[in-house]
N, C-alpha and C. Protein backbone atom coordinates (compact mmCIF):
# COMPACT_ATOMS: atom_id res chain seq x y z
N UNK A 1 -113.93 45.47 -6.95
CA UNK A 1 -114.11 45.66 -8.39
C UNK A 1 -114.21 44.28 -9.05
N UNK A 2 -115.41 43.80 -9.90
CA UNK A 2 -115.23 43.06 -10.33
C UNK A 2 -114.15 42.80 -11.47
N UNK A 3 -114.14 41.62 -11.97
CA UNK A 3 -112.86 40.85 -12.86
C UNK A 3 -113.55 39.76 -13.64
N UNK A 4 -113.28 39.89 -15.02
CA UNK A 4 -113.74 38.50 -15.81
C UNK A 4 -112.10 37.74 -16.06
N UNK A 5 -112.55 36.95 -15.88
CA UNK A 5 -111.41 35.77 -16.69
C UNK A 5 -112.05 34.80 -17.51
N UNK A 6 -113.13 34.97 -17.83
CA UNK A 6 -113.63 33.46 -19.26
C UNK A 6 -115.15 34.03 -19.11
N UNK A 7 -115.35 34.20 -20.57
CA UNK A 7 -116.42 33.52 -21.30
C UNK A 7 -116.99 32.66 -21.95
N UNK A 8 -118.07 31.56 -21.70
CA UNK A 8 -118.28 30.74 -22.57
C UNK A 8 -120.19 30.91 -22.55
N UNK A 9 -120.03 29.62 -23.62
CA UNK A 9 -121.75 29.51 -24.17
C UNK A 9 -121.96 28.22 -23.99
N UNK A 10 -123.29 28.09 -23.18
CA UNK A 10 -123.86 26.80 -23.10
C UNK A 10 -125.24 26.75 -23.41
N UNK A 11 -125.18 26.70 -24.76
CA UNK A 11 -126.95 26.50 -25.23
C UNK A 11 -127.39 27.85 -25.72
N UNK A 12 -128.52 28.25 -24.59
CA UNK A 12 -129.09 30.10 -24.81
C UNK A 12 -128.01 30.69 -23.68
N UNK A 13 -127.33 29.67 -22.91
CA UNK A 13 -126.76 30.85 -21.74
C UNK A 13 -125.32 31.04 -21.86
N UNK A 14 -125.07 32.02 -21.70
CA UNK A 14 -123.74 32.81 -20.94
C UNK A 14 -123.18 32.69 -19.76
N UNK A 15 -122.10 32.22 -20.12
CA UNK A 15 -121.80 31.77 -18.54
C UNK A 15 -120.55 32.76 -18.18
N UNK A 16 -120.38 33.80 -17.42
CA UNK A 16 -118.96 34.25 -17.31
C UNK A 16 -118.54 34.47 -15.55
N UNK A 17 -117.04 33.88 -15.98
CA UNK A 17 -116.48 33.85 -14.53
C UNK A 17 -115.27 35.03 -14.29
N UNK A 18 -115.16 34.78 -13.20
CA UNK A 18 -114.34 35.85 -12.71
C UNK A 18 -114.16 35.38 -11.55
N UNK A 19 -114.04 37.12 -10.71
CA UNK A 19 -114.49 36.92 -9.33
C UNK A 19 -114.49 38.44 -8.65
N UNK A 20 -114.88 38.57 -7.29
CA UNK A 20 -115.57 39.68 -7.03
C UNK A 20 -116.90 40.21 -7.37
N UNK A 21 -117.85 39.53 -7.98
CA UNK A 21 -119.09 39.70 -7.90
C UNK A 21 -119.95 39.75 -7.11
N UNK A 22 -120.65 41.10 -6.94
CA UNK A 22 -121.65 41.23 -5.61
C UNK A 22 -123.19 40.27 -6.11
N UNK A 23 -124.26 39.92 -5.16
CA UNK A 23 -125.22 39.70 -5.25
C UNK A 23 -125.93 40.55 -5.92
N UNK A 24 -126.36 40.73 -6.93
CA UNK A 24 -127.48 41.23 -7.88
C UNK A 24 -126.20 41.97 -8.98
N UNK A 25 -125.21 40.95 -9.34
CA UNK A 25 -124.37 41.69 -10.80
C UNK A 25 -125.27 41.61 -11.70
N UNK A 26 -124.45 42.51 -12.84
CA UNK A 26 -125.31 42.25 -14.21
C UNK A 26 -124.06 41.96 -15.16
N UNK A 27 -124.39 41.13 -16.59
CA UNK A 27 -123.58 40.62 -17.47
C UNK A 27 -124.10 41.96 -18.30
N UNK A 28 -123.10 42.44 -19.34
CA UNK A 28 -123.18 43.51 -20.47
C UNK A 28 -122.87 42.75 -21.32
N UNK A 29 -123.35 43.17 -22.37
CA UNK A 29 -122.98 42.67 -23.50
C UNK A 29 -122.99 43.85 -24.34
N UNK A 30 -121.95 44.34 -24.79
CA UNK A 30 -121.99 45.70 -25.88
C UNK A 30 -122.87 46.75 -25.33
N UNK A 31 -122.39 46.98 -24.03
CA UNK A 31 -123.20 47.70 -22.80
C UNK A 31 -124.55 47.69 -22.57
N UNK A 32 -125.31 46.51 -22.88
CA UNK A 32 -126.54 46.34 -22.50
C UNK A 32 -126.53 45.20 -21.81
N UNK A 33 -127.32 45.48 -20.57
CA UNK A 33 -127.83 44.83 -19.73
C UNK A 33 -128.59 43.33 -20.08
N UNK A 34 -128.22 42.71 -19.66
CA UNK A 34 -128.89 40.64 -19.81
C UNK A 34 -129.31 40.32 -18.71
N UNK A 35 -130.45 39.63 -18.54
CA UNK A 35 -131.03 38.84 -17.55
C UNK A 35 -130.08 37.86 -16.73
N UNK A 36 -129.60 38.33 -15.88
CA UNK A 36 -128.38 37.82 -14.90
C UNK A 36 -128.74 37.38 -13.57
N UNK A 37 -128.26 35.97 -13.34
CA UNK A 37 -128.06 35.43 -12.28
C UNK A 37 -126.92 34.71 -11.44
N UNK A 38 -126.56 35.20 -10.04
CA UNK A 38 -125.27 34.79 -9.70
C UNK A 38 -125.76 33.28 -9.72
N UNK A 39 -124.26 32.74 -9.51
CA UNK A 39 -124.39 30.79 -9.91
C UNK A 39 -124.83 30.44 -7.82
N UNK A 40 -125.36 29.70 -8.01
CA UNK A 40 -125.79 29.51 -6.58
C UNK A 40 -124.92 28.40 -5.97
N UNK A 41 -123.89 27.86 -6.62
CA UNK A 41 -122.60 27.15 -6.03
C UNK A 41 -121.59 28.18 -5.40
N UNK A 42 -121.24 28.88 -7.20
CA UNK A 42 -120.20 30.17 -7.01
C UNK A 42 -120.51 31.30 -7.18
N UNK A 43 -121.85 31.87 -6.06
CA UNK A 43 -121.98 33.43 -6.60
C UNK A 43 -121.26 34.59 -6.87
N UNK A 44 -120.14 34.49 -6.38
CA UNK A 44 -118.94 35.59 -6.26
C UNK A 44 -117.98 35.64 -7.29
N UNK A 45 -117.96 34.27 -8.26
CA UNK A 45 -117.27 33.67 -9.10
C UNK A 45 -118.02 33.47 -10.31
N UNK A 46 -119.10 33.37 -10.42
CA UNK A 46 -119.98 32.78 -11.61
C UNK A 46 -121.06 33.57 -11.83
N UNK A 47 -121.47 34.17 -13.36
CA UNK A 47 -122.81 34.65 -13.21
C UNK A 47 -123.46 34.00 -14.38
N UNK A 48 -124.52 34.03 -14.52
CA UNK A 48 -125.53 33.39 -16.00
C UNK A 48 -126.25 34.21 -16.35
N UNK A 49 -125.81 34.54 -17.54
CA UNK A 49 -126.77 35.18 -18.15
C UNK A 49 -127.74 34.34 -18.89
N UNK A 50 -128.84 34.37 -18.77
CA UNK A 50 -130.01 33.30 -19.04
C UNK A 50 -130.02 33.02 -20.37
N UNK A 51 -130.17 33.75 -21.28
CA UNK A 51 -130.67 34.32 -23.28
C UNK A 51 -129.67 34.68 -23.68
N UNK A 52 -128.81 34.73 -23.27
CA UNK A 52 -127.77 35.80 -24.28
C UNK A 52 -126.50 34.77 -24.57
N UNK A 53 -126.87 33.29 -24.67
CA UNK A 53 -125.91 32.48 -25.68
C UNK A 53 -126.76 32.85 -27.02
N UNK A 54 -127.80 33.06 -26.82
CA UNK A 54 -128.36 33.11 -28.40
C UNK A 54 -127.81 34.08 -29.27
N UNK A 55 -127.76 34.90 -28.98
CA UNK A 55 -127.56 36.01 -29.81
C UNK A 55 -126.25 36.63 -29.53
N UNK A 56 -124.66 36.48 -28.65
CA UNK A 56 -123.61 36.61 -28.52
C UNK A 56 -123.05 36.54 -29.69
N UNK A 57 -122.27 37.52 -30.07
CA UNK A 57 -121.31 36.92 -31.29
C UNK A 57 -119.72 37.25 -31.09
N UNK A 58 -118.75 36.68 -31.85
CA UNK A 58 -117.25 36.96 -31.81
C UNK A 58 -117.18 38.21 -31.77
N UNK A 59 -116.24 38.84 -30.94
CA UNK A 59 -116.09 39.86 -31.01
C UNK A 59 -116.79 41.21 -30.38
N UNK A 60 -117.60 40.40 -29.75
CA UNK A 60 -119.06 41.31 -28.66
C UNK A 60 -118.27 41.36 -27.63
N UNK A 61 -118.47 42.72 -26.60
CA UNK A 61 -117.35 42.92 -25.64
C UNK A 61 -118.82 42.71 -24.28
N UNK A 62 -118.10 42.03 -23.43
CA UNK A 62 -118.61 41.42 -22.16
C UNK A 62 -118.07 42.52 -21.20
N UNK A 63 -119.18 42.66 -20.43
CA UNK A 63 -118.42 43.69 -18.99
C UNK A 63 -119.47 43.12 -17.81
N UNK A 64 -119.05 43.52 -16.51
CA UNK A 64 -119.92 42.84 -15.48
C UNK A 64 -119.98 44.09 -14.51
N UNK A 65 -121.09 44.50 -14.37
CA UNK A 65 -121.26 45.22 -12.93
C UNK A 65 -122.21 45.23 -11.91
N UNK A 66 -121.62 45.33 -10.74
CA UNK A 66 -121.80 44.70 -9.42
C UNK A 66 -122.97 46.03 -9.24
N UNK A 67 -123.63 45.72 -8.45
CA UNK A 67 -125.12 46.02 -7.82
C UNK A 67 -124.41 48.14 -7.15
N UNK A 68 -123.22 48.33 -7.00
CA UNK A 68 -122.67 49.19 -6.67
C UNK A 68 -121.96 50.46 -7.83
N UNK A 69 -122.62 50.06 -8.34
CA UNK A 69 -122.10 50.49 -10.21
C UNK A 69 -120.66 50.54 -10.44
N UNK A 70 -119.91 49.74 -9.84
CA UNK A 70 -118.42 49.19 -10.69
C UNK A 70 -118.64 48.44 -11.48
N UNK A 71 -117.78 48.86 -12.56
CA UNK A 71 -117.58 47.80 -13.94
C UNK A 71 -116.27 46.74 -13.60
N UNK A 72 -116.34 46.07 -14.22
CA UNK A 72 -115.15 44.77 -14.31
C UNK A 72 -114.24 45.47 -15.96
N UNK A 73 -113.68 44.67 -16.10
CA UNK A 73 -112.80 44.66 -17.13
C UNK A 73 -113.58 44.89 -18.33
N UNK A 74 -113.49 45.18 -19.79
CA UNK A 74 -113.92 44.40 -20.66
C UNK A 74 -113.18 43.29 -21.17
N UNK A 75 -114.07 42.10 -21.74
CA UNK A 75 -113.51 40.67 -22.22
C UNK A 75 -114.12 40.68 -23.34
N UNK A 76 -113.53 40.51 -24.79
CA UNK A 76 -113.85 40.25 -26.07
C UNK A 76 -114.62 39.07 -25.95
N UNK A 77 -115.36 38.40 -26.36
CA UNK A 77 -116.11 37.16 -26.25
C UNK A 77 -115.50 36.62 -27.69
N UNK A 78 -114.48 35.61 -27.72
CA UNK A 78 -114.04 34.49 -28.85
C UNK A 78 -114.13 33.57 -28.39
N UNK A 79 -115.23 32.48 -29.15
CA UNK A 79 -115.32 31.54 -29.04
C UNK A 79 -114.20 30.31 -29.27
């Protein structure tokens, strides 16, 4: 089952970590799906969502699910 522990924003991207992430997760954002890629250092640990620093706001709930349709936690996104 995946797990978030941090969200942050770098630029247009989303960066959220955890761990337990399978190869082909997806980042949610207010249950929609973002253009997601595992981190190719820490795939199991790191995913990027490519676009979705742009338009994230306080209070938008983050969820992650693995290619197996488990969800992770939800994480409030506060900057």
């Amino acid at each position: 089952m995946p797990v978030i522990t941090g969200v942050t924003r770098e630029g247009k991207k989303l960066i959220v970590t955890g761990q337990n992430f399978d190869d082909g997760a997806k980042v949610l954002i207010n249950g929609e799906r973002q253009k997601t890629a595992n981190d190719e250092i820490s795939p199991s640990t790191t995913l990027i969502a490519k676009k979705a620093g742009k338009f994230i706001q306080p209070g938008n709930k983050v969820t992650v699910q693995n290619s197996d349709g488990t969800f992770s936690n939800e994480f409030t996104y506060n900057p």
